[in-house]
Protein backbone atom coordinates (compact mmCIF):
# COMPACT_ATOMS: atom_id res chain seq x y z
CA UNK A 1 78.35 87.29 95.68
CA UNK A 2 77.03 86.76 99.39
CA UNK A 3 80.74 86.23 101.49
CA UNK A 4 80.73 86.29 105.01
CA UNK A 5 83.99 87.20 106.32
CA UNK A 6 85.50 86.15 110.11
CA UNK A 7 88.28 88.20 111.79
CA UNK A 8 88.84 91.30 110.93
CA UNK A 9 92.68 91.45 112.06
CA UNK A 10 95.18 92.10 109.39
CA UNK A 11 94.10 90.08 107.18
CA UNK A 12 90.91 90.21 107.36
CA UNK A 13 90.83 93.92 106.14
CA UNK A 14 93.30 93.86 104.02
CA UNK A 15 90.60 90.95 102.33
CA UNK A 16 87.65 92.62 103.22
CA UNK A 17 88.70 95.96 101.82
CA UNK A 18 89.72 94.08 98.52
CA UNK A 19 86.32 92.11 98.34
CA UNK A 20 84.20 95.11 99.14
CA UNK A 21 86.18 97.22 96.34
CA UNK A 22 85.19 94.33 93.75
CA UNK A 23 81.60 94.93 94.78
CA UNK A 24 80.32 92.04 96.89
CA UNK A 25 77.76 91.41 99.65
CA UNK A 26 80.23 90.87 102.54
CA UNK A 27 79.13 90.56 106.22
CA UNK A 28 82.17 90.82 109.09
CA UNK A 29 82.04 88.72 112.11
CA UNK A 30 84.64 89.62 114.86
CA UNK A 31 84.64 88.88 118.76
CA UNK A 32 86.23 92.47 119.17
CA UNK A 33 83.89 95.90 118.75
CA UNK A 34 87.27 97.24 118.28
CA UNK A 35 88.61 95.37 115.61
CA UNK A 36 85.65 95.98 113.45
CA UNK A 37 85.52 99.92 113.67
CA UNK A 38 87.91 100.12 110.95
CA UNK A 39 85.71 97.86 108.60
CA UNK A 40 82.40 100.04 109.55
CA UNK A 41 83.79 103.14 109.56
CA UNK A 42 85.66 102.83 106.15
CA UNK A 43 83.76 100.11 103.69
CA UNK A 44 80.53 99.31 102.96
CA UNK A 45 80.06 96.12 104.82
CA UNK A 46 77.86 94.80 107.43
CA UNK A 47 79.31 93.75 110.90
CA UNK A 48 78.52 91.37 113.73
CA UNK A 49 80.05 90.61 117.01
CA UNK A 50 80.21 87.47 118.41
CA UNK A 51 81.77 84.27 117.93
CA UNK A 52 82.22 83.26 114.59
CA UNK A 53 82.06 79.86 115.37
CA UNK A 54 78.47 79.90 117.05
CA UNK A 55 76.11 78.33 115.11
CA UNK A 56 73.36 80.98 115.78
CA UNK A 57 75.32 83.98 115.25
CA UNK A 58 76.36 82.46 111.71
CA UNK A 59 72.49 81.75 110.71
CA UNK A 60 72.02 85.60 111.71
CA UNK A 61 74.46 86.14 109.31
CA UNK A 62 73.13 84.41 106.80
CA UNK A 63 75.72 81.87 106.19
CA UNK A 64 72.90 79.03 104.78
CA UNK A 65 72.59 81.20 101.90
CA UNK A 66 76.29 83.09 101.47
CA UNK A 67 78.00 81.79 98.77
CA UNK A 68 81.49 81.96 100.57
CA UNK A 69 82.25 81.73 104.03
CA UNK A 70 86.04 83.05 104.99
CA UNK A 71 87.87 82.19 108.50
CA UNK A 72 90.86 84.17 108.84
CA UNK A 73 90.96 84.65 112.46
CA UNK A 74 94.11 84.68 114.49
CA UNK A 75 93.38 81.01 115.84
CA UNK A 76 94.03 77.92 113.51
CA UNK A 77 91.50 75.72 115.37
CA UNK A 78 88.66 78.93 115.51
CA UNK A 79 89.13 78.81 111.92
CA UNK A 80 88.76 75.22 111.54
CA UNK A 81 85.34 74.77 113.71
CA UNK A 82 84.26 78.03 112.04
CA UNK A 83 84.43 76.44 108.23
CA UNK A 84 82.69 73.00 109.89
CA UNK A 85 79.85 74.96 111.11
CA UNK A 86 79.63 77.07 108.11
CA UNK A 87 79.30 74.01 105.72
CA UNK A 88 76.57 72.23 108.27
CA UNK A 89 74.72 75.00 107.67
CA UNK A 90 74.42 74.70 104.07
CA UNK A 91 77.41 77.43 102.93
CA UNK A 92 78.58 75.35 99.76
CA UNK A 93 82.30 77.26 99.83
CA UNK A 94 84.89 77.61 102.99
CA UNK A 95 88.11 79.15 103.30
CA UNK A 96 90.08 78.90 106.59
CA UNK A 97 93.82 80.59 107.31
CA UNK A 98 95.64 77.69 108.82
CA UNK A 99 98.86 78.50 109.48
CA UNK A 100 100.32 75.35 111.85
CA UNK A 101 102.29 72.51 109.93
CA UNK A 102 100.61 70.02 112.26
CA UNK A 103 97.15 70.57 110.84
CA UNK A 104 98.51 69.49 107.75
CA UNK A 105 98.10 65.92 108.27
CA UNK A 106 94.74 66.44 109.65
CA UNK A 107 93.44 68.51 107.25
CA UNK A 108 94.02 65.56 104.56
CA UNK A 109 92.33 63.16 106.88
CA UNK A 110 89.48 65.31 107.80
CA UNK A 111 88.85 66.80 104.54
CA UNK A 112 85.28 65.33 103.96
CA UNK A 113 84.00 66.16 107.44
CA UNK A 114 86.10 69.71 107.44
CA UNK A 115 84.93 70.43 103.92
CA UNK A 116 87.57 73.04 103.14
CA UNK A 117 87.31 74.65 99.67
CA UNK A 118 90.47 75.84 100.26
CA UNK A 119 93.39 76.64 103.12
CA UNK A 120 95.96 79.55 103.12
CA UNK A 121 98.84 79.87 104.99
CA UNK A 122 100.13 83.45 104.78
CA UNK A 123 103.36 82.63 106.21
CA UNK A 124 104.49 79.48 104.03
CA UNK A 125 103.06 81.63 100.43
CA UNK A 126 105.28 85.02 102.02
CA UNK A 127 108.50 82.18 102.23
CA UNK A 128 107.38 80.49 98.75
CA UNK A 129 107.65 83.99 97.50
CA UNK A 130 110.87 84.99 98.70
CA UNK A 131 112.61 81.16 97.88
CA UNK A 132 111.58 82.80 93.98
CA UNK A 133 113.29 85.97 94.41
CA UNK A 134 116.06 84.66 96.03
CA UNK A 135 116.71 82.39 92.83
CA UNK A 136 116.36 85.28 90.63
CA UNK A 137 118.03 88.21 92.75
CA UNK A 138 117.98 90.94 89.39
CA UNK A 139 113.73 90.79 89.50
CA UNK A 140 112.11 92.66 92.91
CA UNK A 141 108.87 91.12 91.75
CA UNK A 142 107.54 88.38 90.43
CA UNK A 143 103.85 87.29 88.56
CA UNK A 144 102.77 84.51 87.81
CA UNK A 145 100.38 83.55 84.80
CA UNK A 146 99.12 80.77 82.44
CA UNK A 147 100.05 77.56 84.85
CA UNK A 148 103.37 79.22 85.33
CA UNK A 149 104.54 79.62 82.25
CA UNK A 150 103.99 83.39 81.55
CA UNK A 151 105.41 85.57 84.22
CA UNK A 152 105.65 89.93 84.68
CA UNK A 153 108.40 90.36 86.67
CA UNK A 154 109.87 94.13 87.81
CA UNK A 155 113.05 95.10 87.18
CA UNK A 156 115.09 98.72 88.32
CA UNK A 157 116.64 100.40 85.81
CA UNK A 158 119.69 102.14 87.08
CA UNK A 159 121.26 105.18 86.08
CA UNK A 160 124.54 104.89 83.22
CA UNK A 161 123.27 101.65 82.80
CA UNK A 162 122.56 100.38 78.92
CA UNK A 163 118.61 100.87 79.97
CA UNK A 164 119.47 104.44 81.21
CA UNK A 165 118.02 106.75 77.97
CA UNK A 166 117.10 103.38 75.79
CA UNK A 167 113.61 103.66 73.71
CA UNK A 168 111.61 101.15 73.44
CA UNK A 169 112.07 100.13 69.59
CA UNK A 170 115.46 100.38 70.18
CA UNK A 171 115.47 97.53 73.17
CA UNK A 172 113.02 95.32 71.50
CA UNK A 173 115.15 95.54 68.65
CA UNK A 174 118.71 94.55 70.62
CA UNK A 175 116.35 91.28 72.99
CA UNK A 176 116.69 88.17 71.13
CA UNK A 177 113.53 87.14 73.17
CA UNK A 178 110.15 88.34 72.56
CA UNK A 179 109.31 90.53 75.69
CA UNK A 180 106.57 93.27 75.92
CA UNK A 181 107.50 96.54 78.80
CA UNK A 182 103.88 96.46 80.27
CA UNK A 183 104.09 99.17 83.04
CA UNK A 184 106.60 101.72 84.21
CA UNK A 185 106.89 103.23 87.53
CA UNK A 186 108.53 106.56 87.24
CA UNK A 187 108.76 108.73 90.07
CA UNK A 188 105.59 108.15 91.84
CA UNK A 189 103.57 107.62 89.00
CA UNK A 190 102.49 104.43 86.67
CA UNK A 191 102.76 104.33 82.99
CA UNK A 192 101.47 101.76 80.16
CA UNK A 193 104.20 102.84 77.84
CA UNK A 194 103.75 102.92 74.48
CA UNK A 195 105.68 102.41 71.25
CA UNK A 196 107.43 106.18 71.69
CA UNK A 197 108.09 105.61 75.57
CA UNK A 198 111.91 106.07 77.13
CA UNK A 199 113.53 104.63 79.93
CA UNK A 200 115.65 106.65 82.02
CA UNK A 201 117.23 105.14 85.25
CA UNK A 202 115.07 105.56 88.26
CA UNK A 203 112.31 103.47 86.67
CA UNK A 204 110.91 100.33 87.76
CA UNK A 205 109.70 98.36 84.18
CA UNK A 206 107.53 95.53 84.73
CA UNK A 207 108.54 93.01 81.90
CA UNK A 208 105.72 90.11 80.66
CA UNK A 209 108.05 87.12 79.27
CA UNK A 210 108.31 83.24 79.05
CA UNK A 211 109.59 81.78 81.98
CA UNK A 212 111.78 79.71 80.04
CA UNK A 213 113.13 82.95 78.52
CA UNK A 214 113.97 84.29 82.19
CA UNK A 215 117.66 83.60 82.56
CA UNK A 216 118.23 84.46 78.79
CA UNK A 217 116.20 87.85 79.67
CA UNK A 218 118.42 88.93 82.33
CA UNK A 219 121.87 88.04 80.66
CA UNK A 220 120.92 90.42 77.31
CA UNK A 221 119.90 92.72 79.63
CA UNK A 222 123.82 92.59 81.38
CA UNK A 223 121.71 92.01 84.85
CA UNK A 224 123.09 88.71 85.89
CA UNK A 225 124.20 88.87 89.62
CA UNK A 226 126.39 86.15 91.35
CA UNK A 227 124.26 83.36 92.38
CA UNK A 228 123.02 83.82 96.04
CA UNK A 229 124.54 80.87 98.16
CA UNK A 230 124.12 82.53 101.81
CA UNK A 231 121.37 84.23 103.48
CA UNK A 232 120.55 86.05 106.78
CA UNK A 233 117.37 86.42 108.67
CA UNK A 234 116.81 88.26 111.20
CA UNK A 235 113.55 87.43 113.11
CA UNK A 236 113.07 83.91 113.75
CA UNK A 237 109.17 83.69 112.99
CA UNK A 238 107.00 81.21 110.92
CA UNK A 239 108.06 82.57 107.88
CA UNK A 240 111.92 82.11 108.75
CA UNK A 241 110.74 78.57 109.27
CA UNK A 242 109.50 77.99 106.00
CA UNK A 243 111.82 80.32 104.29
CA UNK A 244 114.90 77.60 105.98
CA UNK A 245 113.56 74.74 105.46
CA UNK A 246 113.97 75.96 101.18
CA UNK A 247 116.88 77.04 101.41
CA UNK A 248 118.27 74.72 103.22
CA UNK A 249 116.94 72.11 100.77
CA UNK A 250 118.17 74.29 98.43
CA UNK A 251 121.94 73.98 99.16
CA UNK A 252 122.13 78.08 100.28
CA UNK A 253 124.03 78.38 103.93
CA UNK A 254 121.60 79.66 106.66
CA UNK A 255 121.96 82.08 109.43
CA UNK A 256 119.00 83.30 111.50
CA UNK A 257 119.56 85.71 114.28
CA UNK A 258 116.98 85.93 116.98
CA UNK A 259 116.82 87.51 120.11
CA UNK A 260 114.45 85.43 122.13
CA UNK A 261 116.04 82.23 123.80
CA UNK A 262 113.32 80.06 123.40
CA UNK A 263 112.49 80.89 119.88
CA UNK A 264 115.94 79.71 119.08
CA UNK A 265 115.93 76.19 120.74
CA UNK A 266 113.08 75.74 118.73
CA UNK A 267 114.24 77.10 115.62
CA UNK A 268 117.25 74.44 116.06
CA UNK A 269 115.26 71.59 116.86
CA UNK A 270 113.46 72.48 113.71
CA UNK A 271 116.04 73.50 111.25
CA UNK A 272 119.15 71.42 111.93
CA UNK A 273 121.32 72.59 109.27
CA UNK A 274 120.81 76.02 109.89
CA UNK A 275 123.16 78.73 112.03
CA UNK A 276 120.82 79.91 114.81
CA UNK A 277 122.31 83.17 116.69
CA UNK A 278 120.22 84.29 119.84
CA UNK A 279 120.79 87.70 119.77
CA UNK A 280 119.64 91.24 119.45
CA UNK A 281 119.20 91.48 114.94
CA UNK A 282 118.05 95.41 115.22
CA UNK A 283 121.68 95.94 116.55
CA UNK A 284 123.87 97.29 113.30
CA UNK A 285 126.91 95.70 115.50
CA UNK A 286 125.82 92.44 116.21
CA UNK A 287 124.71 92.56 112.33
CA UNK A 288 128.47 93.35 111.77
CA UNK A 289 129.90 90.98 113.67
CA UNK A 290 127.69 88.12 112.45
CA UNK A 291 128.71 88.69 108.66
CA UNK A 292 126.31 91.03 107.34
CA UNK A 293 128.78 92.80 105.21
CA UNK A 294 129.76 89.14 103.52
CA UNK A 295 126.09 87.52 102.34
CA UNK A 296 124.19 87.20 99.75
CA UNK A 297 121.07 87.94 101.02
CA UNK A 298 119.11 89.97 103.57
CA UNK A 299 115.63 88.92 104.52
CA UNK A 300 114.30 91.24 107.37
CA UNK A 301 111.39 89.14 108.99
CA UNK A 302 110.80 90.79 112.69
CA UNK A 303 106.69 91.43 113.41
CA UNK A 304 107.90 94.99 113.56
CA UNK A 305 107.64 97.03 110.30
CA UNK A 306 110.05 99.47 111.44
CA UNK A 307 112.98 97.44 112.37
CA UNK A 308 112.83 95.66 109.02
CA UNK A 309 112.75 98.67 107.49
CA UNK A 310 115.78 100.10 109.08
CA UNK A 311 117.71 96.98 109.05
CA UNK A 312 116.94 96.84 105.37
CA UNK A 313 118.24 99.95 104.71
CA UNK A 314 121.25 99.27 106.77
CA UNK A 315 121.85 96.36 104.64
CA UNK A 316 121.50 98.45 101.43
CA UNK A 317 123.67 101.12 102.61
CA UNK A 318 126.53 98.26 103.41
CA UNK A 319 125.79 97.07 99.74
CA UNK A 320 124.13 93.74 100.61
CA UNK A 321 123.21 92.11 97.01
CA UNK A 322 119.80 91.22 97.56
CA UNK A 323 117.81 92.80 100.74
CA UNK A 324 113.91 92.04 101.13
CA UNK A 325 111.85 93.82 103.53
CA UNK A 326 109.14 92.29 105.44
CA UNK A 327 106.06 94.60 106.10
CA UNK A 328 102.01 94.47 107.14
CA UNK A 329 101.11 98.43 106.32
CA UNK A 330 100.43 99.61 102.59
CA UNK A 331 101.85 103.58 103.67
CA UNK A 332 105.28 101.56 104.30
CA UNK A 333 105.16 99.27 100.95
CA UNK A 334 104.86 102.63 99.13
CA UNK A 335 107.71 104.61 101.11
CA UNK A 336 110.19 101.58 100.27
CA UNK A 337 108.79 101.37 96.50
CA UNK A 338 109.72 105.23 96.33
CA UNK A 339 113.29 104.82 98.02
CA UNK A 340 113.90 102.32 95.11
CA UNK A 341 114.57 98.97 97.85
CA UNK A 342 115.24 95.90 96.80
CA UNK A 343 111.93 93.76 97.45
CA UNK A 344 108.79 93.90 99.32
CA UNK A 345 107.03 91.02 100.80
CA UNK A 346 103.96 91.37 102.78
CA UNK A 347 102.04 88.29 103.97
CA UNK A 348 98.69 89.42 104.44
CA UNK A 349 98.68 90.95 100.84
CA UNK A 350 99.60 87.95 99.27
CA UNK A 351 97.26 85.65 101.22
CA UNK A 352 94.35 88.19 100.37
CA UNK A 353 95.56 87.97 96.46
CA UNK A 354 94.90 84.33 96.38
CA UNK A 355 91.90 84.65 97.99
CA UNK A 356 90.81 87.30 95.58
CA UNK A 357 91.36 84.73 92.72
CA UNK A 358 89.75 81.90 93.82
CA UNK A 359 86.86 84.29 94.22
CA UNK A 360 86.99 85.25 91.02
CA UNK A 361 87.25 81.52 89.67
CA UNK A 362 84.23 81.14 91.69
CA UNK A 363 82.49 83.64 89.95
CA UNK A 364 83.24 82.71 86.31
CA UNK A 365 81.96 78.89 86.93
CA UNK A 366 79.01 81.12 88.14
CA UNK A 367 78.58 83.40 85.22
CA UNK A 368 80.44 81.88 82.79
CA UNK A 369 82.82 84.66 82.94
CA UNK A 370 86.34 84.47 80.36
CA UNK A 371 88.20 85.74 83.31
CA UNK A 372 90.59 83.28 84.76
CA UNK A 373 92.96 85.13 87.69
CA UNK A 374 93.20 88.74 88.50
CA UNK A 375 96.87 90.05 89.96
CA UNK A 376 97.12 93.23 91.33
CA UNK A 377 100.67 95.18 90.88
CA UNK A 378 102.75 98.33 91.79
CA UNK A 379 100.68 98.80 94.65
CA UNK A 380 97.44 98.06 93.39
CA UNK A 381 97.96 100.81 91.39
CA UNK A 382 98.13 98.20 87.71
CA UNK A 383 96.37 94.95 87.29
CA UNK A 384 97.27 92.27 85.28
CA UNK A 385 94.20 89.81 84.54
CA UNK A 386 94.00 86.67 82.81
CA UNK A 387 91.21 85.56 80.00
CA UNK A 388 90.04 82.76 78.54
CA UNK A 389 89.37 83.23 74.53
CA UNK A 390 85.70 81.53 74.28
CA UNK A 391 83.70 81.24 70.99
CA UNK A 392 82.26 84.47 72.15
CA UNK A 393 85.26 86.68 71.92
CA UNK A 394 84.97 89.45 69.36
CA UNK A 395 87.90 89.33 66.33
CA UNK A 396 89.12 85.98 66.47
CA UNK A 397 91.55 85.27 64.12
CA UNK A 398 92.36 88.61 63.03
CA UNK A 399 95.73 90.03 63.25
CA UNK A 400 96.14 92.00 66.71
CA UNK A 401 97.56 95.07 64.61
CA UNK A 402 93.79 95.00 62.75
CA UNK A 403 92.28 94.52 66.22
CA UNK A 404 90.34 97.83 67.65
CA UNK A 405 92.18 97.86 71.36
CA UNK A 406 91.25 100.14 73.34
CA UNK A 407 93.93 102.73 74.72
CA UNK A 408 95.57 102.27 77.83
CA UNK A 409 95.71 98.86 77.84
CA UNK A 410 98.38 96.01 76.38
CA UNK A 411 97.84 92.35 75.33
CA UNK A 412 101.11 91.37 77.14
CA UNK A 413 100.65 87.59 76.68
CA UNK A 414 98.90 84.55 74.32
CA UNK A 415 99.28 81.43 76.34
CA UNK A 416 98.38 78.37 73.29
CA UNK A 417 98.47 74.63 73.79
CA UNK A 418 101.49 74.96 76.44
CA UNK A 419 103.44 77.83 74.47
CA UNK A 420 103.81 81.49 75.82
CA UNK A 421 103.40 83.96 73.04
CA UNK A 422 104.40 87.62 73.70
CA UNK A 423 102.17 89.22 70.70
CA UNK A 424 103.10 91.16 67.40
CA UNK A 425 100.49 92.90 65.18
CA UNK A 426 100.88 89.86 62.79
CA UNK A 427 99.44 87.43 66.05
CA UNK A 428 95.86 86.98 67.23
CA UNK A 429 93.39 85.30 69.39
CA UNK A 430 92.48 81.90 68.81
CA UNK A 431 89.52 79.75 71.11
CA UNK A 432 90.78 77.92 73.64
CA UNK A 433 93.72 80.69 74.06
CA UNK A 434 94.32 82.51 77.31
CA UNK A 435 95.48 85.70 77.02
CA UNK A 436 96.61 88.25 79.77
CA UNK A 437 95.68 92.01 79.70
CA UNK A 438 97.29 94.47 81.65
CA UNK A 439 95.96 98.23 82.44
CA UNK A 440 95.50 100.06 85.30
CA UNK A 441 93.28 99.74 88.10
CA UNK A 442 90.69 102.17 87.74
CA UNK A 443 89.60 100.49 84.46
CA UNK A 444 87.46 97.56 85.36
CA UNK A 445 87.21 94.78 82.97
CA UNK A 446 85.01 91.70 83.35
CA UNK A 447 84.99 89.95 79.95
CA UNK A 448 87.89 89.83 77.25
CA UNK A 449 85.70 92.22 74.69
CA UNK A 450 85.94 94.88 77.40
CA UNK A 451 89.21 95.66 75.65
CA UNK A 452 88.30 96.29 72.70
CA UNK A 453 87.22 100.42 71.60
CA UNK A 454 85.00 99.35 69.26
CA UNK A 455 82.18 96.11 68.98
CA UNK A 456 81.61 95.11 65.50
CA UNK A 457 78.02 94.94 64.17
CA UNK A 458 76.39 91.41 64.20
């Protein structure tokens, strides 16, 4: 697919770098030489300075003809006008970042003359995100598959727990739930275990279940914590003010510390039922003295990586419950996978995931593709996509244990008129199914019979 692609801050190459690794004809527009160094040093892409919101430097471009134009610069309006233009032109798709709650309102009035495909707010999906942690503190990540009702969700297994030594017959045996271990991360390195695997503490295992077998999950598995009922941020930015307005809703008590004066008035104004502290939150006494020791939570939300990540680890080290770390670089995601930290949330990841999917439903109304959503895990590292089962799928109706799969990858989930199926060798693949395959992310799959070793003869 033609995308052309404007700003290239954060997100923007974290989303350019994804799009270009799935193959596509992507064009970068920036206003900054700077800002686009990375992106023509690093990718194959094509890059253009200007403003992305002139109408002649978006025909040079070639946004008539692109199949997808992307706005993602650090201006809500810019992004707006740039998606208006865009769609003038003749570009059938739009996508603009729009991150102010007062465009809301205007982007439901406007929508025929804006002609938004779609809008992404990094901020309020980083909150949404954490508001589902938060609910189930044992998981540090969460996936999300058929309409919601299938989800992979990672769990630590600690050492002398019941997990600590357990092989995997043995735990499927002692679960009164069907679940299916799908990955493992063990000591740098990702498995797809199979039936032999063990699990020795230190592991992350990323488990495919029902939702509606999630609570049951966690108390066979002896993980239930106490239910999380107050919370501290520190860092009073737009995701705080998402993130408080949920819990807030949500019964949970509230305390955001931020050291900017102004910030806080607003923050008050804005979240009435909330404790707003104006002072310095990278200070381990004034964490102290404001309760740290006594939450639930700790959500670290400063636009500097490094303080979260100390004040995470501060919060760890005084045995904080639940402690999630906000951060923008990959290198830091991976150090605080490795030091075996609660959660990681990073905005510009997540915003470029959905992105990522909506391209790829864009692309299977295109091609007719089986491939409904695509989720990238343990750091890119494992991906966990989602099919359709069309009359063309190869062994339908044929018991899974019959079924020639190829190695390295698992059939973790049947999704069938509303039920969740985690599969046996006695299940199989009926039309109309969707079914979600995980393996890792150097093995690139495009249609359901990609997984299979062997095609049978027509």
């Amino acid at each position: 697919m033609k995308i052309v692609i404007i700003g290239d801050g954060k997100v923007g190459f974290t989303l350019t770098q994804a799009l270009s690794q799935e193959g596509h004809d992507l064009t970068v527009i920036d206003s900054h030489r700077g800002a686009l160094s990375q992106a023509a040093d690093h990718l194959d892409v094509m890059v253009m300075e200007g403003n992305g919101a002139s109408a002649s430097l978006q025909r040079e471009a070639g946004v008539p003809s692109a199949d997808l134009l992307i706005a993602v610069t650090s201006a809500d309006e810019t992004n707006l006008l740039c998606c208006m233009v865009g769609r003038k032109l003749g570009c059938k798709h739009t996508i603009a970042r729009v991150r102010s709650s007062e465009y809301l309102e205007a982007q439901y009035l406007l929508r025929d003359e804006l002609g938004l495909s779609m809008s992404v707010n990094p901020e309020k999906i980083a909150a949404r995100e954490i508001f589902g942690l938060l609910k189930f503190p044992s998981f540090t990540k969460r996936e999300t598959f058929a309409k919601g009702r299938a989800q992979i969700v990672a769990i630590p297994v600690h050492e002398g727990s019941k997990l600590d030594g357990m092989p995997l017959p043995q735990l499927y045996k002692a679960l009164k739930i069907r679940v299916l271990i799908c990955a493992v991360e063990r000591e740098g390195e990702v498995i797809i275990p199979d039936g032999s695997f063990v699990l020795k503490g230190g592991d992350i295992m990323h488990v495919t279940a029902p939702a509606s077998d999630l609570v049951t999950l966690i108390k066979v598995l002896e993980l239930e914590k106490a239910r999380i009922r107050s919370v501290m941020l520190v860092g009073g930015s737009r995701i705080a003010v998402h993130l408080g307005k949920m819990l807030c809703d949500a019964g949970m008590q509230v305390k955001i510390i931020e050291k900017d004066y102004d910030k806080c008035m607003q923050l008050g104004d804005m979240l009435p039922d909330a404790i707003i502290t104006h002072a310095d939150g990278t200070s381990f006494q004034t964490l102290l003295n404001e309760g740290l020791e006594t939450v639930g939570a700790l959500i670290t939300l400063t636009n500097i990586d490094e303080q979260n990540l100390v004040i995470s680890m501060y919060g760890s080290h005084l045995g904080v419950p639940k402690v999630i770390t906000k951060v923008n670089r990959l290198d830091y995601e991976d150090f605080m996978r490795d030091s075996n930290n609660e959660s990681i949330i990073s905005p510009r990841i997540q915003v470029s995931s959905d992105i990522l999917r909506y391209v790829r439903s864009m692309e299977n109304r295109k091609d007719e593709s089986s491939m409904v959503a695509l989720h990238r895990m343990v750091g890119g590292e494992v991906e966990a996509l989602e099919f359709r089962v069309n009359k063309d799928t190869q062994y339908l109706d044929m018991p899974l244990i019959d079924v020639p799969v190829s190695k390295g990858i698992l059939v973790a989930a049947i999704s069938r008129r509303g039920q969740v199926i985690i599969p046996r060798g006695d299940d199989h693949f009926q039309e109309g199914d969707s079914v979600v395959i995980v393996t890792r992310s150097d093995r690139k799959l495009s249609d359901l019979n990609d997984i299979f070793d062997i095609q049978p003869q027509d």
